[in-house]
Protein backbone atom coordinates (compact mmCIF):
# COMPACT_ATOMS: atom_id res chain seq x y z
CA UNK A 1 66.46 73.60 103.43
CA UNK A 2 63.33 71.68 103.42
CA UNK A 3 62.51 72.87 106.70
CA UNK A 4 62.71 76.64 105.71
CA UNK A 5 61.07 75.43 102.87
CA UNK A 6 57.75 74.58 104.60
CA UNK A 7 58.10 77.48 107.02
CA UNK A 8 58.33 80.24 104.29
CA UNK A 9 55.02 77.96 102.59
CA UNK A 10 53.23 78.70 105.74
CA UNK A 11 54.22 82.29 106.69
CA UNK A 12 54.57 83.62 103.58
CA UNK A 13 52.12 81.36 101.17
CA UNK A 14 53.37 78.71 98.07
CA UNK A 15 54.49 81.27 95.60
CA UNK A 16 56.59 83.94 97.95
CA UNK A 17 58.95 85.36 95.75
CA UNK A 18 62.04 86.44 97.99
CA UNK A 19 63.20 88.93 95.09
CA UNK A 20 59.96 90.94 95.83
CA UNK A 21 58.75 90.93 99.22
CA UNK A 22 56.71 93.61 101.29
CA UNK A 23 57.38 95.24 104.67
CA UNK A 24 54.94 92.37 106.56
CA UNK A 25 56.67 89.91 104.08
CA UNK A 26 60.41 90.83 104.85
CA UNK A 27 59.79 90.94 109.10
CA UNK A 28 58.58 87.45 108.21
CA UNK A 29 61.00 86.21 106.07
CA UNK A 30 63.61 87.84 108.26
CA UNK A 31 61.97 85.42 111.39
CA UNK A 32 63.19 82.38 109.22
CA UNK A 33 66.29 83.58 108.96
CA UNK A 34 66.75 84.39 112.16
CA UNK A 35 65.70 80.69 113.46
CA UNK A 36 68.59 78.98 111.51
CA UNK A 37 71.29 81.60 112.49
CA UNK A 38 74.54 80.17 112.28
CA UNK A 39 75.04 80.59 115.59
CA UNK A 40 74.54 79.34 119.49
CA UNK A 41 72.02 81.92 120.31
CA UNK A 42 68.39 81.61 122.03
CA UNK A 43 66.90 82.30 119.40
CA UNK A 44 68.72 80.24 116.28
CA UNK A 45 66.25 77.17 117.30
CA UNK A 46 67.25 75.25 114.14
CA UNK A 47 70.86 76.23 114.03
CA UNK A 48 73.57 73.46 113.68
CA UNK A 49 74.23 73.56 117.09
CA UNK A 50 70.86 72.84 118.12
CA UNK A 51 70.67 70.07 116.11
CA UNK A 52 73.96 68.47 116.67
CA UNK A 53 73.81 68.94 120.54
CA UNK A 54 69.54 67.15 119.82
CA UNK A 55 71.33 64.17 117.66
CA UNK A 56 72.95 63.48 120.59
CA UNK A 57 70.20 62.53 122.86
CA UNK A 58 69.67 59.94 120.23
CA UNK A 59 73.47 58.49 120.36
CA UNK A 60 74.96 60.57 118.06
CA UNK A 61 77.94 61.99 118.22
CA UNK A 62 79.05 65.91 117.68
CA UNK A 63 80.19 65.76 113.91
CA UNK A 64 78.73 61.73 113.21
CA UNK A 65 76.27 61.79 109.85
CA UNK A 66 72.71 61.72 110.45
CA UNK A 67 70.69 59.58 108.39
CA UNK A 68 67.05 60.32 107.05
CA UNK A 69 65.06 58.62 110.43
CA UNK A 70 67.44 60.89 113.11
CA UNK A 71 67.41 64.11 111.29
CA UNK A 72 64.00 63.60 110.85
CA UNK A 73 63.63 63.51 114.97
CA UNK A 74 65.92 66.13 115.24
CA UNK A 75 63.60 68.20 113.72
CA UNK A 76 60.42 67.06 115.19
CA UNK A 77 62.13 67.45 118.74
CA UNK A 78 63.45 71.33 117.74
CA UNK A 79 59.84 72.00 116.32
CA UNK A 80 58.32 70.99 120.05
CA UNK A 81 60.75 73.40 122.06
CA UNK A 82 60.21 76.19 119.69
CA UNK A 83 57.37 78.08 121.23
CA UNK A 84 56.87 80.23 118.01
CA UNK A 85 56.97 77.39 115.66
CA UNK A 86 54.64 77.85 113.02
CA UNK A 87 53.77 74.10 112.38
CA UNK A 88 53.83 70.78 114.07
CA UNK A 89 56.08 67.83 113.10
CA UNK A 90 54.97 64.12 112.29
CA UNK A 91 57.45 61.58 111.44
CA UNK A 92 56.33 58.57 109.81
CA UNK A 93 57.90 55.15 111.56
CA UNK A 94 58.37 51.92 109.92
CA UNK A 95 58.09 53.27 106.17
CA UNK A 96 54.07 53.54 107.11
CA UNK A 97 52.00 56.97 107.88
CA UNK A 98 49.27 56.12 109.74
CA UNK A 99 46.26 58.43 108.66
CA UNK A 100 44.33 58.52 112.17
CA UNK A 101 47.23 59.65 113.81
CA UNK A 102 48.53 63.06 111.51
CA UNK A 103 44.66 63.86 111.99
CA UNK A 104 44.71 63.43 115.76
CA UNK A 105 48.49 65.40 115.70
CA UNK A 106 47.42 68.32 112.77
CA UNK A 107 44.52 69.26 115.30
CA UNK A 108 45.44 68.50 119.15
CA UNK A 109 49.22 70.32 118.19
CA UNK A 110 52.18 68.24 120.15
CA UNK A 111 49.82 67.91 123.13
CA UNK A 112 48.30 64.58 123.33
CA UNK A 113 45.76 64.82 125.49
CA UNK A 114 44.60 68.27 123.82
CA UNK A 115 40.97 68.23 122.84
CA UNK A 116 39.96 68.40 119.19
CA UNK A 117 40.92 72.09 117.62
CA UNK A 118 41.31 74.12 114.32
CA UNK A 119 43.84 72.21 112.27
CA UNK A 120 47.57 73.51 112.43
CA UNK A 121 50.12 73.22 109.63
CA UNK A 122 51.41 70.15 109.48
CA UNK A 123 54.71 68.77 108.02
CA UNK A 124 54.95 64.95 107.16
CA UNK A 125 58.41 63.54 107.41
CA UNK A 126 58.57 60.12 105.63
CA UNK A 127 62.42 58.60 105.87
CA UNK A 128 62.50 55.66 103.11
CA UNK A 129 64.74 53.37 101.99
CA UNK A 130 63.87 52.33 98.08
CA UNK A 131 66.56 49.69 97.26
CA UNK A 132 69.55 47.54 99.09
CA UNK A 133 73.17 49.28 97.97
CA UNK A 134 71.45 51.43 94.94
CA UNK A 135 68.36 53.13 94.30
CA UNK A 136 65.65 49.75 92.86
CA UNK A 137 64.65 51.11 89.33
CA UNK A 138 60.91 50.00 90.12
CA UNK A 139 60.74 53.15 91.85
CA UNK A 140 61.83 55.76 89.81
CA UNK A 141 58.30 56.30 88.19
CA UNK A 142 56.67 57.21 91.94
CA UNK A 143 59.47 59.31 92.47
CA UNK A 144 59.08 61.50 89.58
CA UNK A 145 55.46 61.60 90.80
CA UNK A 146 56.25 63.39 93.79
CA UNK A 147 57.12 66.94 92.15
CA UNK A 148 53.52 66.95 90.78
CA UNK A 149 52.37 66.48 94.07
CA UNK A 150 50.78 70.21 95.37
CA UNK A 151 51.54 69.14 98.95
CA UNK A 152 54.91 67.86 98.25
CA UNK A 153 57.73 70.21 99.72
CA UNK A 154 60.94 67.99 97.96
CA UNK A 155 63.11 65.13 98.92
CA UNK A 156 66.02 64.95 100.75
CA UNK A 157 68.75 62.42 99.63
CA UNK A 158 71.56 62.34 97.43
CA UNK A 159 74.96 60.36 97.63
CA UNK A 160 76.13 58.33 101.26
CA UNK A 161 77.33 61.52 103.41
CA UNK A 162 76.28 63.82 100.85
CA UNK A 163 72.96 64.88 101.35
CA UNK A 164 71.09 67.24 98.62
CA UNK A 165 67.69 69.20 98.56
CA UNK A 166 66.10 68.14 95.41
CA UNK A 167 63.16 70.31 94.45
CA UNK A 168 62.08 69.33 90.76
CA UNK A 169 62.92 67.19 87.63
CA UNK A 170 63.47 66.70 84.09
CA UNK A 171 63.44 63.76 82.03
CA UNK A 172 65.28 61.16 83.84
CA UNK A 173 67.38 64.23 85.72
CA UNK A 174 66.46 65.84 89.25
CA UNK A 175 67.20 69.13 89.80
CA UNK A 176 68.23 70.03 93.67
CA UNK A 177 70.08 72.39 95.53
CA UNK A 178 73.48 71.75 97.21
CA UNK A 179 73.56 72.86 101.07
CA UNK A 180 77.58 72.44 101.59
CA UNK A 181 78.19 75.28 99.46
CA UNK A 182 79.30 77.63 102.03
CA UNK A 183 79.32 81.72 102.32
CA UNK A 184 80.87 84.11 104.94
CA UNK A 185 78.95 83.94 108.32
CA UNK A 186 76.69 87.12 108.72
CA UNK A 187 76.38 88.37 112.27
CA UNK A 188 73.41 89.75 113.46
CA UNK A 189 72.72 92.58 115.91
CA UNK A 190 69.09 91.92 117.13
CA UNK A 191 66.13 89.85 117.48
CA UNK A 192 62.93 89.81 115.43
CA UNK A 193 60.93 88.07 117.89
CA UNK A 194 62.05 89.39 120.76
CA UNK A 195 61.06 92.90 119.46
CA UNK A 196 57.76 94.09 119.88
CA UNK A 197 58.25 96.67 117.53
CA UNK A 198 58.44 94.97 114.56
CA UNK A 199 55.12 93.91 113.67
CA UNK A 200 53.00 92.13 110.73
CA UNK A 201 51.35 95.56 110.20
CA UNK A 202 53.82 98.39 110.88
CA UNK A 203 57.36 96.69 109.96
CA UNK A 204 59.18 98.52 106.54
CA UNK A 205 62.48 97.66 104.90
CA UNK A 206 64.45 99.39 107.59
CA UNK A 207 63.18 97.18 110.44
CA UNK A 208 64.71 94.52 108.38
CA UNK A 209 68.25 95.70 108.16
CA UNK A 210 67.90 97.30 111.52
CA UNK A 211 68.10 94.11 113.57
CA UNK A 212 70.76 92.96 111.71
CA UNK A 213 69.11 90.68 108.89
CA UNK A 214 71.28 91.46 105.86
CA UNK A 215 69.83 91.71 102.34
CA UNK A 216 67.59 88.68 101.06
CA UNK A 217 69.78 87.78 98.22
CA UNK A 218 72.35 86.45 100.93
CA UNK A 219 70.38 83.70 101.10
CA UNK A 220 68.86 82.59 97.97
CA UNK A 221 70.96 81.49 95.03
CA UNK A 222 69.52 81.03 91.49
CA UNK A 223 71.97 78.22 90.84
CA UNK A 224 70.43 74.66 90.92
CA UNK A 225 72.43 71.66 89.52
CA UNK A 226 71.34 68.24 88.38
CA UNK A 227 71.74 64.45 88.67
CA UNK A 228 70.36 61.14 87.02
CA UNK A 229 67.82 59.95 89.13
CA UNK A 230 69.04 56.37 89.14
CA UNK A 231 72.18 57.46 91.49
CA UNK A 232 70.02 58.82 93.94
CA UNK A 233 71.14 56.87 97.50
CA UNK A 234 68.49 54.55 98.13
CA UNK A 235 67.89 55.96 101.85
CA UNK A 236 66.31 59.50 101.82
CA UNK A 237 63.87 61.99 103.27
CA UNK A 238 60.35 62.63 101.46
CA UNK A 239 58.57 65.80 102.87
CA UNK A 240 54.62 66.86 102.42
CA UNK A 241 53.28 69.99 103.80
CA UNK A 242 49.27 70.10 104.72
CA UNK A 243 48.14 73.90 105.59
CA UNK A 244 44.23 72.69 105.96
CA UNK A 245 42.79 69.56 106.47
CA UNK A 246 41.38 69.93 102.50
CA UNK A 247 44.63 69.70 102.01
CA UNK A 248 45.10 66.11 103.62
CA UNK A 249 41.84 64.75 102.32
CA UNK A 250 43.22 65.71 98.43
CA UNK A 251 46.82 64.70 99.21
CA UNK A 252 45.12 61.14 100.67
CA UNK A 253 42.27 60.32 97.96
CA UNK A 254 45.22 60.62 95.24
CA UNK A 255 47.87 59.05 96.93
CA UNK A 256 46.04 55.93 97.76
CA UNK A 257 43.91 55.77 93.73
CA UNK A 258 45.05 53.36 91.21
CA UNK A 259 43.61 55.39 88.89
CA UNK A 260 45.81 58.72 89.64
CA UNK A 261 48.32 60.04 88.55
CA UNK A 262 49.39 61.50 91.67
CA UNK A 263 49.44 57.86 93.47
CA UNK A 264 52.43 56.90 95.44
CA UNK A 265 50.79 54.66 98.10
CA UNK A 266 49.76 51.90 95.57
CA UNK A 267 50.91 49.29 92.86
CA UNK A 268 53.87 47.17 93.47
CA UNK A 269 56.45 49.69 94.30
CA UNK A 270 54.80 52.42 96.71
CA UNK A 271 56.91 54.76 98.55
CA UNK A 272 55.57 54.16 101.45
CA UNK A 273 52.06 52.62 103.31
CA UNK A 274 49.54 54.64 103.85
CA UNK A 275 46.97 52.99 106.30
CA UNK A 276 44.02 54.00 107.95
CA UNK A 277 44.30 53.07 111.93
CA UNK A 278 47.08 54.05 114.56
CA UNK A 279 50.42 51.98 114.94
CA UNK A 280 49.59 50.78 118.17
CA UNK A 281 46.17 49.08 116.93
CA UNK A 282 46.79 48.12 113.40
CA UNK A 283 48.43 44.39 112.15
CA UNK A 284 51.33 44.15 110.30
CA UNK A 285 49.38 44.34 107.00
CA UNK A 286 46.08 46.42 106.45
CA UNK A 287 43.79 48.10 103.95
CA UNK A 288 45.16 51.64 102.71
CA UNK A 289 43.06 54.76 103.72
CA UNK A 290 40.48 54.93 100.96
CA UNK A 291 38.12 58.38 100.57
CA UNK A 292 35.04 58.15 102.30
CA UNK A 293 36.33 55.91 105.01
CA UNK A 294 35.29 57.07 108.69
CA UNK A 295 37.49 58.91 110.59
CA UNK A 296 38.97 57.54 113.76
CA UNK A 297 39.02 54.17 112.02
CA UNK A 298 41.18 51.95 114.28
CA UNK A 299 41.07 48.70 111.33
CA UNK A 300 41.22 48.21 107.87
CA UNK A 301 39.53 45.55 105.66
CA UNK A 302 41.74 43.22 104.61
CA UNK A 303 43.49 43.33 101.65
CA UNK A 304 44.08 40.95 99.32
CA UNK A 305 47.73 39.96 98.07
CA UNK A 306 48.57 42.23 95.52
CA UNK A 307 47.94 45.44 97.77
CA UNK A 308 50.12 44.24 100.71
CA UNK A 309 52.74 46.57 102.18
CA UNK A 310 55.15 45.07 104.95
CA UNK A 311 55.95 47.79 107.04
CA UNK A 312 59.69 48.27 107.01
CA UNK A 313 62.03 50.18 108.79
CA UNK A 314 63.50 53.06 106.74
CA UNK A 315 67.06 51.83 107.60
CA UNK A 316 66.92 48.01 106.91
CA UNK A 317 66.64 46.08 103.46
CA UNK A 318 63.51 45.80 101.68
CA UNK A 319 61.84 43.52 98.95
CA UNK A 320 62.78 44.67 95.17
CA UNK A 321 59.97 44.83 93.03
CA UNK A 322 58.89 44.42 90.00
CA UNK A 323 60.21 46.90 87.03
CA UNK A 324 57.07 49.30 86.94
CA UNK A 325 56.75 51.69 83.73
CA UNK A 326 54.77 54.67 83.44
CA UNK A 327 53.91 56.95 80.57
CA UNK A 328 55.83 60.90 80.28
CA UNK A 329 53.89 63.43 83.09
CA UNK A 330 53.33 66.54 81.47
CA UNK A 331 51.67 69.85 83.24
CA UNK A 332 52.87 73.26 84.15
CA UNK A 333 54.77 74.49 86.72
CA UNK A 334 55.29 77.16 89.07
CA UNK A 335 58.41 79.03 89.71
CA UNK A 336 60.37 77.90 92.65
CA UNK A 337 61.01 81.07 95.17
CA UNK A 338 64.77 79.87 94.74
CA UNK A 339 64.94 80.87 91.16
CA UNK A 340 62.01 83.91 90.89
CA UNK A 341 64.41 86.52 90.08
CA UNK A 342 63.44 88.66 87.42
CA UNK A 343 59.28 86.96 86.80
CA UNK A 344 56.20 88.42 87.87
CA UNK A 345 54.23 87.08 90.58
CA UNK A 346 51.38 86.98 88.39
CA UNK A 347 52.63 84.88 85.69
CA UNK A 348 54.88 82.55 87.82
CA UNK A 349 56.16 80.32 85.18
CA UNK A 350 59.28 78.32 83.66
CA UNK A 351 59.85 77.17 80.05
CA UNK A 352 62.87 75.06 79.34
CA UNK A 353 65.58 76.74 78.07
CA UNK A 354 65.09 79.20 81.73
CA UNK A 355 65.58 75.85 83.30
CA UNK A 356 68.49 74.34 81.26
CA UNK A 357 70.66 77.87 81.29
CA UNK A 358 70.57 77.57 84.97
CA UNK A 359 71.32 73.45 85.70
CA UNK A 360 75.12 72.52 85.29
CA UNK A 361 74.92 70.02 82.43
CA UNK A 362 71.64 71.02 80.68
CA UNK A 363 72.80 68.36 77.81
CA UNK A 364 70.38 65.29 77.47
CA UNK A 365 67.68 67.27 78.68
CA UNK A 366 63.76 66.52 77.05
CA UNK A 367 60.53 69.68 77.42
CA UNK A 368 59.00 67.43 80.56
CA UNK A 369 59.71 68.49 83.61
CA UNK A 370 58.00 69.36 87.09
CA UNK A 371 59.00 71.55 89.51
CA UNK A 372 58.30 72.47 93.60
């Protein structure tokens, strides 16, 4: 889900509404569909199969659970064989993103030794783990942060082998969408990008159903439920989707402020490092990326006790800290293309009672709340 997420962000722009879609819009959309085909076909590159038969080449079994660091991978290593993939892949390892390197990745593509280009979409995979057994209360507050975060595409998590999609919040509640709700399997008859004839400029609604793409509403739902945040599994999936390299810069200068609202990167409970060098030069514990700093920088200044991060792997025990409060967020949202049935593209908005008659338990529900 998060994956089609960020595709439909970069082929179809942040508020698509799949209710009300045009002819380019629906060959498009209909290309994303088509790429996570339930079935064993060329051109399903994210399809189950794909991914179970990938999880294997990282000693997985057919049918074993994949946890937030190998279905992160999985992706990444579908993305690369995918030769009409519209963005590149960068998994953050050790709980740390390394700054230098999504640069070097956002504009050489998947090639290495590629020479410096325009910058491609770029989707940052961060597996975490926030807590030993349970979810460590210190980090609730950053959490909530993240669905104010422009560049933030969700979180995947939930309960141990039951993973969710959660896409917004409300109080102390998360809102997210349940993937093991299963439909009928919809064959289809063709291929949209095999065809030359369906095109950006000259496709129209029958294009759609004539390769075999049934109707959008098969799948979209405008059913979310909801969960307290503190039994959220401690081990999940944090996503962030960077179109330009603006786009980083913002996402980097708030992430790594004290004085921001939007900062996840500092304090005593961060959700993960953000430093400034490449994992192959930097020590064990360095500055964070600050604005202004030069790019290319392979060392930080050091830091001084208070700002240190260890870096720890997303799948081992880390250090609890210190309960950290923070005051009620408060700003508008936009309508998730999940739940856009029925509003205007121009006035793409929620108020609370839309979002409580659609949530399962809407009960113990306060007017703050952010959304994807």
């Amino acid at each position: 889900m998060m994956l089609a997420e960020a595709f439909a962000r970069v082929m179809l722009g942040r508020f698509w509404d799949p209710f009300r879609l045009s002819p380019a819009e629906r060959a498009r959309h209909g290309r994303i569909i088509e790429w996570f085909n339930d079935a064993d076909l060329p051109q399903a590159y994210f399809s189950i199969h794909r991914m179970a038969r990938t999880a294997t080449e990282m000693d997985k079994r057919i049918g074993d659970w994949l946890g937030p660091s190998i279905a992160a991978h999985v992706m990444k290593r579908l993305s690369i064989k995918h030769p009409l993939c519209p963005l590149t892949i960068h998994v953050a390892i050790d709980q740390t993103v390394y700054a230098s390197e999504v640069r070097k990745q956002a504009l050489s593509g998947d090639e290495p030794n590629t020479t410096r280009g325009t910058w491609r979409p770029l989707l940052l995979l961060v597996p975490v783990r926030l807590g030993l057994s349970r979810l460590n209360l210190g980090y609730i507050p950053k959490i909530k942060t993240l669905f104010q975060i422009p560049q933030s595409v969700g979180l995947v998590g939930g309960k141990p082998s039951r993973s969710f999609y959660f896409i917004g919040r409300q109080g102390d509640s998360l809102f997210y969408l349940d993937p093991h709700v299963t439909r009928q399997h919809v064959p289809q008859s063709g291929t949209l990008d095999q065809e030359a004839t369906v095109s950006d400029s000259d496709s129209d609604a029958s294009d759609f159903e004539m390769f075999g793409v049934p109707e959008t509403d098969e799948y979209h739902t405008t059913h979310i439920c909801s969960m307290p945040i503190h039994r959220l599994d401690p081990s999940m999936l944090l996503g962030f989707l960077f179109n330009t390299e603006a786009e980083w810069d913002t996402f980097v200068m708030a992430a790594t402020d004290k004085e921001s609202q939007r900062s996840i990167c500092t304090g005593t409970s961060p959700l993960f490092t953000l430093l400034s060098g490449s994992s192959m030069m930097t020590p064990q514990f360095e500055s964070v990326v600050q604005p202004g700093l030069a790019q290319g920088a392979k060392h930080g200044a050091p830091v001084d006790a208070g700002r240190m991060s260890p870096r720890v792997n997303s799948d081992s025990q880390v250090p609890s800290p210190r309960l950290q409060t923070a005051p009620p967020l408060e700003m508008p949202i936009a309508v998730p293309p999940l739940l856009a049935r029925g509003r205007s593209a121009s006035s793409p908005r929620f108020t609370t009672a839309d979002v409580s008659s659609l949530v399962d338990d809407p009960q113990d529900m306060d007017d703050e709340f952010e959304m994807l």
